[in-house]
Every structure is written in C-alpha cells, then in structure tokens.
N, C-alpha and C. Protein backbone atom coordinates (compact mmCIF):
# COMPACT_ATOMS: atom_id res chain seq x y z
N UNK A 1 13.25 44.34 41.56
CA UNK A 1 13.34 43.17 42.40
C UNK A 1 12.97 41.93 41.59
N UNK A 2 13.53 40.74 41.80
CA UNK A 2 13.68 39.37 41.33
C UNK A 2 11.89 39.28 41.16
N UNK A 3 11.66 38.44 40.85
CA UNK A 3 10.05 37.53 40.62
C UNK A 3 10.47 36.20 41.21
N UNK A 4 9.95 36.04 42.10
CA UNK A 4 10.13 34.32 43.02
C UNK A 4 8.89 33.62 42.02
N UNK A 5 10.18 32.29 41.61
CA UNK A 5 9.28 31.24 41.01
C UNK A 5 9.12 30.41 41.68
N UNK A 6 7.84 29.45 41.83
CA UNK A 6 8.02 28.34 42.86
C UNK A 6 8.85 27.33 41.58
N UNK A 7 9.68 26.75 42.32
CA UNK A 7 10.52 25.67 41.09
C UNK A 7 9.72 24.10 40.91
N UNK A 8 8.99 23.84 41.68
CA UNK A 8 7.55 23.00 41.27
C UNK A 8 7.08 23.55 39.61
N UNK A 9 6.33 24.78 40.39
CA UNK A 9 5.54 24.92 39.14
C UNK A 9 6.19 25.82 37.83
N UNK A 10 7.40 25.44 37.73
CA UNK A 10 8.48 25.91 36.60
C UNK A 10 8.65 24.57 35.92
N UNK A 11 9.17 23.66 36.91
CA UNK A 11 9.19 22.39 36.39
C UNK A 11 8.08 21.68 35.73
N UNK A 12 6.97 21.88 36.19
CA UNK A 12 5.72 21.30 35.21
C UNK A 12 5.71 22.17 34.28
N UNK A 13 5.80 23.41 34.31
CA UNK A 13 5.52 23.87 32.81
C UNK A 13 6.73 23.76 31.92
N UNK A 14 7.94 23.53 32.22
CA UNK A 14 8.73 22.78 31.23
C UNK A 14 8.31 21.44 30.97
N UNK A 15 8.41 20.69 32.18
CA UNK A 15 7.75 19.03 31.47
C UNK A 15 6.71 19.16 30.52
N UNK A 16 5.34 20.10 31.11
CA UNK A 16 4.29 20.09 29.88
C UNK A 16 4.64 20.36 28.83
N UNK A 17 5.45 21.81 28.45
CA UNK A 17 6.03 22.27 27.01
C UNK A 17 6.50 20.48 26.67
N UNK A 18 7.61 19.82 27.05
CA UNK A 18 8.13 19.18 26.32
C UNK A 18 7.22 17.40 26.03
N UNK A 19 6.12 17.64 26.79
CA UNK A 19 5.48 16.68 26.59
C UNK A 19 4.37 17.09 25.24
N UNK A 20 3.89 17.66 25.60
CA UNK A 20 3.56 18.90 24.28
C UNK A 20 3.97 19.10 22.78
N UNK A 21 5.21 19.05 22.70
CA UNK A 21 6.27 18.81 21.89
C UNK A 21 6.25 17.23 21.25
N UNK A 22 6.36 16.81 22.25
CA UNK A 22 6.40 15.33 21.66
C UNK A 22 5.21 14.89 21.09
N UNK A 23 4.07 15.54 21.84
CA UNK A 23 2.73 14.87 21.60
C UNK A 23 2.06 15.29 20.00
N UNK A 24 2.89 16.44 19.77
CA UNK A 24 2.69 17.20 18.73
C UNK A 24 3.41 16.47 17.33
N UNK A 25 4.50 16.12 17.57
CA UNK A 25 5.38 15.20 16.82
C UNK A 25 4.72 14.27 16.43
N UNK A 26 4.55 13.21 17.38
CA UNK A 26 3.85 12.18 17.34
C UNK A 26 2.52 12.14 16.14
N UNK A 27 1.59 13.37 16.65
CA UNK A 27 0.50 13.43 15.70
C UNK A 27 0.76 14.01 14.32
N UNK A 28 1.88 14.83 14.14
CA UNK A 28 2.15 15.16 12.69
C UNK A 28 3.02 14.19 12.34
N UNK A 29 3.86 13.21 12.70
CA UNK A 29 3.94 12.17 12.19
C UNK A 29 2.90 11.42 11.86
N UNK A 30 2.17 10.96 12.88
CA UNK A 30 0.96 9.93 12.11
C UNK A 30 -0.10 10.66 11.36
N UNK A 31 -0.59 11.85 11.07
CA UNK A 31 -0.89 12.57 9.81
C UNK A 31 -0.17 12.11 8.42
N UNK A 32 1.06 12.59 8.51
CA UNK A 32 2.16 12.34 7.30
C UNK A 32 1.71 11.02 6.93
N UNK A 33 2.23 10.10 7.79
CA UNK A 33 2.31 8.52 7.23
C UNK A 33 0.38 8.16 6.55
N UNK A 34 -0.37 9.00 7.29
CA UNK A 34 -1.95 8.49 7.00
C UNK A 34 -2.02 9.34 5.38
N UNK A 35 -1.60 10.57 5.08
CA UNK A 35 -1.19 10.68 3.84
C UNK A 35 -0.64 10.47 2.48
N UNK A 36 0.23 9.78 3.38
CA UNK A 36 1.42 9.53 2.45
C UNK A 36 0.62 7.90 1.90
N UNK A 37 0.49 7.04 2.82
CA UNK A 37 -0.51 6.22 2.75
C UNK A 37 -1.99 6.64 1.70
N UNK A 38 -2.74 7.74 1.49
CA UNK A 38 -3.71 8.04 1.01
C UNK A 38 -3.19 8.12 -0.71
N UNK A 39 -1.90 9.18 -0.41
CA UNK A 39 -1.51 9.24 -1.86
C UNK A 39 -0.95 7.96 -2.58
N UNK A 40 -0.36 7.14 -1.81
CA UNK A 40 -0.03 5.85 -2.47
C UNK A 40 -0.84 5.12 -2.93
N UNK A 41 -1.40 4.83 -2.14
CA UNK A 41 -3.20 3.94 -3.00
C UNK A 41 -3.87 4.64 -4.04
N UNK A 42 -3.59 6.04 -4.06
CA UNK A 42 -4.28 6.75 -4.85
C UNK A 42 -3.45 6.53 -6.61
N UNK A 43 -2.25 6.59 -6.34
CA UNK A 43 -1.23 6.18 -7.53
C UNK A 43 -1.45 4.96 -7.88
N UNK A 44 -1.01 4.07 -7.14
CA UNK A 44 -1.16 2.78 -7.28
C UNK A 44 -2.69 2.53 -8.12
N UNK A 45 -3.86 3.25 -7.58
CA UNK A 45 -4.83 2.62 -8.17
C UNK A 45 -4.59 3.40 -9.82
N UNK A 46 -4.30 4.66 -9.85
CA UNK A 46 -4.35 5.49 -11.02
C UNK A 46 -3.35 4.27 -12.05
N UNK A 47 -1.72 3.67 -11.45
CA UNK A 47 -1.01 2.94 -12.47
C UNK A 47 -1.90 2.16 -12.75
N UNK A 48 -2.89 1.38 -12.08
CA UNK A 48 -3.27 -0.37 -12.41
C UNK A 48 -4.48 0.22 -13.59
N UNK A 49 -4.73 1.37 -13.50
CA UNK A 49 -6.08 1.75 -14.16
C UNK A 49 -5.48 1.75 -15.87
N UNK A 50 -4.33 2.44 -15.79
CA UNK A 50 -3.69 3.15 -16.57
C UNK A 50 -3.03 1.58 -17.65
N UNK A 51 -2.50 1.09 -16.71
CA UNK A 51 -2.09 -0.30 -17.24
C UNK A 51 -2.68 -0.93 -18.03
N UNK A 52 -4.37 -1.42 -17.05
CA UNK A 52 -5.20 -2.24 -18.12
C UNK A 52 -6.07 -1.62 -18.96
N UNK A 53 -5.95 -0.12 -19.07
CA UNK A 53 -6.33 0.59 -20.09
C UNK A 53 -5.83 0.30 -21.70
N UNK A 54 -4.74 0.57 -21.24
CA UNK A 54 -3.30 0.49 -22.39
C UNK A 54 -3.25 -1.26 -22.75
N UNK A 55 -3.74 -2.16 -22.08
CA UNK A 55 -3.48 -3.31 -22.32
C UNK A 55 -4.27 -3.79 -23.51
N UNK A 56 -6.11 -3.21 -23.02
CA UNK A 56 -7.20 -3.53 -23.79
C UNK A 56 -7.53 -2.77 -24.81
N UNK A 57 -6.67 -1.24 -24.99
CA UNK A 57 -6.65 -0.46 -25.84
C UNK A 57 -5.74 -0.12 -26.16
N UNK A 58 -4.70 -0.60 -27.02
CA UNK A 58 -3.33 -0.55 -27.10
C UNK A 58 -3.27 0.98 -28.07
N UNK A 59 -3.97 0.95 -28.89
CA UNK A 59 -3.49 2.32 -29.78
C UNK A 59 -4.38 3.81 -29.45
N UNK A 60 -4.63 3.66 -28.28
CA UNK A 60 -5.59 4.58 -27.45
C UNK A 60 -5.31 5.55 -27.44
N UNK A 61 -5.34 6.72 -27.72
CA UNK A 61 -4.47 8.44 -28.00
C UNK A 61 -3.82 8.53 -26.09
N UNK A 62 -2.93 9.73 -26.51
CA UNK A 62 -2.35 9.93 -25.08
C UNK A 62 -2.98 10.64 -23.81
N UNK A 63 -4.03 11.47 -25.18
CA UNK A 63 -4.89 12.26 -24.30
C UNK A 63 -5.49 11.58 -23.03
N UNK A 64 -5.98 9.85 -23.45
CA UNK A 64 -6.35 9.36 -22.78
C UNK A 64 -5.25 8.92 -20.82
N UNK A 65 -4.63 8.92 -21.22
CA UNK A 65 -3.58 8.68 -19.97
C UNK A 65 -3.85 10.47 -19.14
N UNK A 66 -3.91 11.22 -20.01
CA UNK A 66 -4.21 12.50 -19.09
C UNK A 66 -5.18 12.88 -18.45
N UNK A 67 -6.33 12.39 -19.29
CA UNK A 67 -7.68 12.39 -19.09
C UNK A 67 -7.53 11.25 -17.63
N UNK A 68 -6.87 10.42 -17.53
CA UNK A 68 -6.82 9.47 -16.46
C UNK A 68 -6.68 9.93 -15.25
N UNK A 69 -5.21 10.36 -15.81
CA UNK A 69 -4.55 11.09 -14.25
C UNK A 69 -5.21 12.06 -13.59
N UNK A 70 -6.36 12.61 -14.08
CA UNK A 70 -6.97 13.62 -13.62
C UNK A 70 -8.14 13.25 -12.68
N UNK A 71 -8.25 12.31 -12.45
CA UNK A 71 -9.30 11.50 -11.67
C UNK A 71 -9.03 11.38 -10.28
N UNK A 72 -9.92 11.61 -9.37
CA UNK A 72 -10.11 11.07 -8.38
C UNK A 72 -10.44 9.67 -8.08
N UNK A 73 -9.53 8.64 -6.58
CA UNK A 73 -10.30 7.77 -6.20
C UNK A 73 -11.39 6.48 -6.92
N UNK A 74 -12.42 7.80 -6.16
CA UNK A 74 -13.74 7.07 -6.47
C UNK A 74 -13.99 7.52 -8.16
N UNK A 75 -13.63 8.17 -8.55
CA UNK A 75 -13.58 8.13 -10.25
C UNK A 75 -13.04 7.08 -10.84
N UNK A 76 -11.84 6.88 -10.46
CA UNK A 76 -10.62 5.76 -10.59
C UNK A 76 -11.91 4.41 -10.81
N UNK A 77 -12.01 4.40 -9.31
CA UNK A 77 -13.13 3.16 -8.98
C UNK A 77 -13.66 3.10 -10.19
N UNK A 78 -14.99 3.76 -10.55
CA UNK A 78 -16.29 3.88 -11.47
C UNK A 78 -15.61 3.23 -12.83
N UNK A 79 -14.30 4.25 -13.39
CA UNK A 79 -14.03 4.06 -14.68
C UNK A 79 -13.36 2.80 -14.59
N UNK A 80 -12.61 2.11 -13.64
CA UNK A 80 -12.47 1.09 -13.63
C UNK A 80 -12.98 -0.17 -13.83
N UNK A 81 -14.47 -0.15 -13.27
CA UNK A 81 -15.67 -0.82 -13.43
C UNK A 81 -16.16 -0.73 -14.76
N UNK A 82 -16.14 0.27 -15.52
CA UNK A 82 -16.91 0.59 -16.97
C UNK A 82 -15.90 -0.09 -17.90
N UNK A 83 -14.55 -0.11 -17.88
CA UNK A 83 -13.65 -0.31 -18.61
C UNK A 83 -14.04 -1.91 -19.15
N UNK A 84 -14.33 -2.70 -18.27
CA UNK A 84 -14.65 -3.60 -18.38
C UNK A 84 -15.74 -4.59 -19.98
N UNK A 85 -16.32 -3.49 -20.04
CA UNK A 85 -17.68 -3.73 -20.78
C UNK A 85 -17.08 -2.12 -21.72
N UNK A 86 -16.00 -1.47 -22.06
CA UNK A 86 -16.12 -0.67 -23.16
C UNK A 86 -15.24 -1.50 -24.46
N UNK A 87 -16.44 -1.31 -25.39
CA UNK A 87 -15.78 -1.81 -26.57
C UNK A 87 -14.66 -0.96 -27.54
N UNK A 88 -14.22 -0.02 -27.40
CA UNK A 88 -13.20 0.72 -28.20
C UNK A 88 -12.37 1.96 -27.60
N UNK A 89 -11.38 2.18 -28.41
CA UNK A 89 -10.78 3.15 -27.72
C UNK A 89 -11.33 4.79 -27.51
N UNK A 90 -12.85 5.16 -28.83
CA UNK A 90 -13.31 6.14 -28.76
C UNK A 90 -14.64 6.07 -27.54
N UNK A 91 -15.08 4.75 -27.38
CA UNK A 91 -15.93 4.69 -25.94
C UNK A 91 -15.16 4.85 -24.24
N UNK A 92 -13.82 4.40 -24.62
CA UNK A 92 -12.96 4.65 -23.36
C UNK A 92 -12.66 6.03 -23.04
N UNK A 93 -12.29 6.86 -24.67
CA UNK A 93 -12.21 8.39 -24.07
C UNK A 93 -13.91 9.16 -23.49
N UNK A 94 -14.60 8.49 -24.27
CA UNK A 94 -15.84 9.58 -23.74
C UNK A 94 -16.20 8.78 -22.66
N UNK A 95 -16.08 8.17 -22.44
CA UNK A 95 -16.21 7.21 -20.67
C UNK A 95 -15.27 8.58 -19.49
N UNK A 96 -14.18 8.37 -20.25
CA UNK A 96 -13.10 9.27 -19.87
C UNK A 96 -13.09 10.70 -19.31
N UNK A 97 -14.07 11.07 -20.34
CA UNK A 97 -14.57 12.73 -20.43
C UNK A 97 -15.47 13.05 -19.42
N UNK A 98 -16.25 11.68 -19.71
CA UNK A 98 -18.01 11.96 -18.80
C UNK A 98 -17.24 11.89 -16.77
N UNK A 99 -16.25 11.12 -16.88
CA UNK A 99 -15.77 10.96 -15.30
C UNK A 99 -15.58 12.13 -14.75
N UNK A 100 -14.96 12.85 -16.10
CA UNK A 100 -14.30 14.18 -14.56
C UNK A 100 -15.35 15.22 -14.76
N UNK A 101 -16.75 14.79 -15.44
CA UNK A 101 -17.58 15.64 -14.57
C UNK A 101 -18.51 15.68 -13.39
C-alpha cells in the first residue's frame, strides 16, 4: 500500500533542501573568494619582497629568491623590515636562513 504524504510537509522539505543548497553555495563561494584573497596578498607581498631584494642586492645568488618563496606572511613581514638595515648580499641570505626557522 501507497505511504500518504502530507504535500505541505513534502513541500518544505524540498524548499529547505533547495534553500540549503543555495545557502551552501553562497558560503563556499565566500570561502573561495576569502582565499583566493589570502593567497593574493600573500604573492603580492612575496613579489614586492622579492623585488626590493633584487633591487638592493643585485648580484644576490638565486638560492636567495628560494629561500624567499618559502616564507610565510608574517616572515615576509619580519624579513622585510630587516632588509632595510642589511648591508650585503651574504647578511640577506643568513637573514634569509634564520626566517624559516
């Protein structure tokens, strides 16, 4: 024998599924974009680092650009700040070294 649905409460639980759906969308969209956003600043700060590295230390080994990219953020930050006040390209790598520990 059939199963009687009340068609009320069929209809809310489709509306909920599809509100559900959307609501779900919605938040893994604005995840993505808050990411995608995180990693961009994160590049962006790594190029500008990378830039005035190479600017003030023009014959700087390559190691150093790797040693860069390997940084976090707030590493980024710090070595950014030190760069300032390092006098050579062998104080920039061990500046370099000491960050990513």
């Amino acid at each position: 024998m059939p199963k009687l649905v009340n068609p009320f409460i069929h209809a809310g639980r489709v509306q909920g599924r599809i509100e559900g759906l959307e609501i779900g969308r919605e938040e893994g969209l604005e995840i993505g974009r808050e990411e995608g956003l995180e990693k961009g600043r994160l590049e962006g700060t790594r190029q500008f680092a990378l830039h005035l590295m190479h600017r003030k230390f023009p014959s700087i080994p390559k190691t150093a650009a790797t040693l860069l990219r390997r940084l976090d953020e707030p590493q980024l930050l710090a070595f950014g700040e030190a760069l300032i006040t390092l006098d050579s390209p062998s104080a920039c790598l061990a500046r370099l070294r000491q960050a990513r520990r």
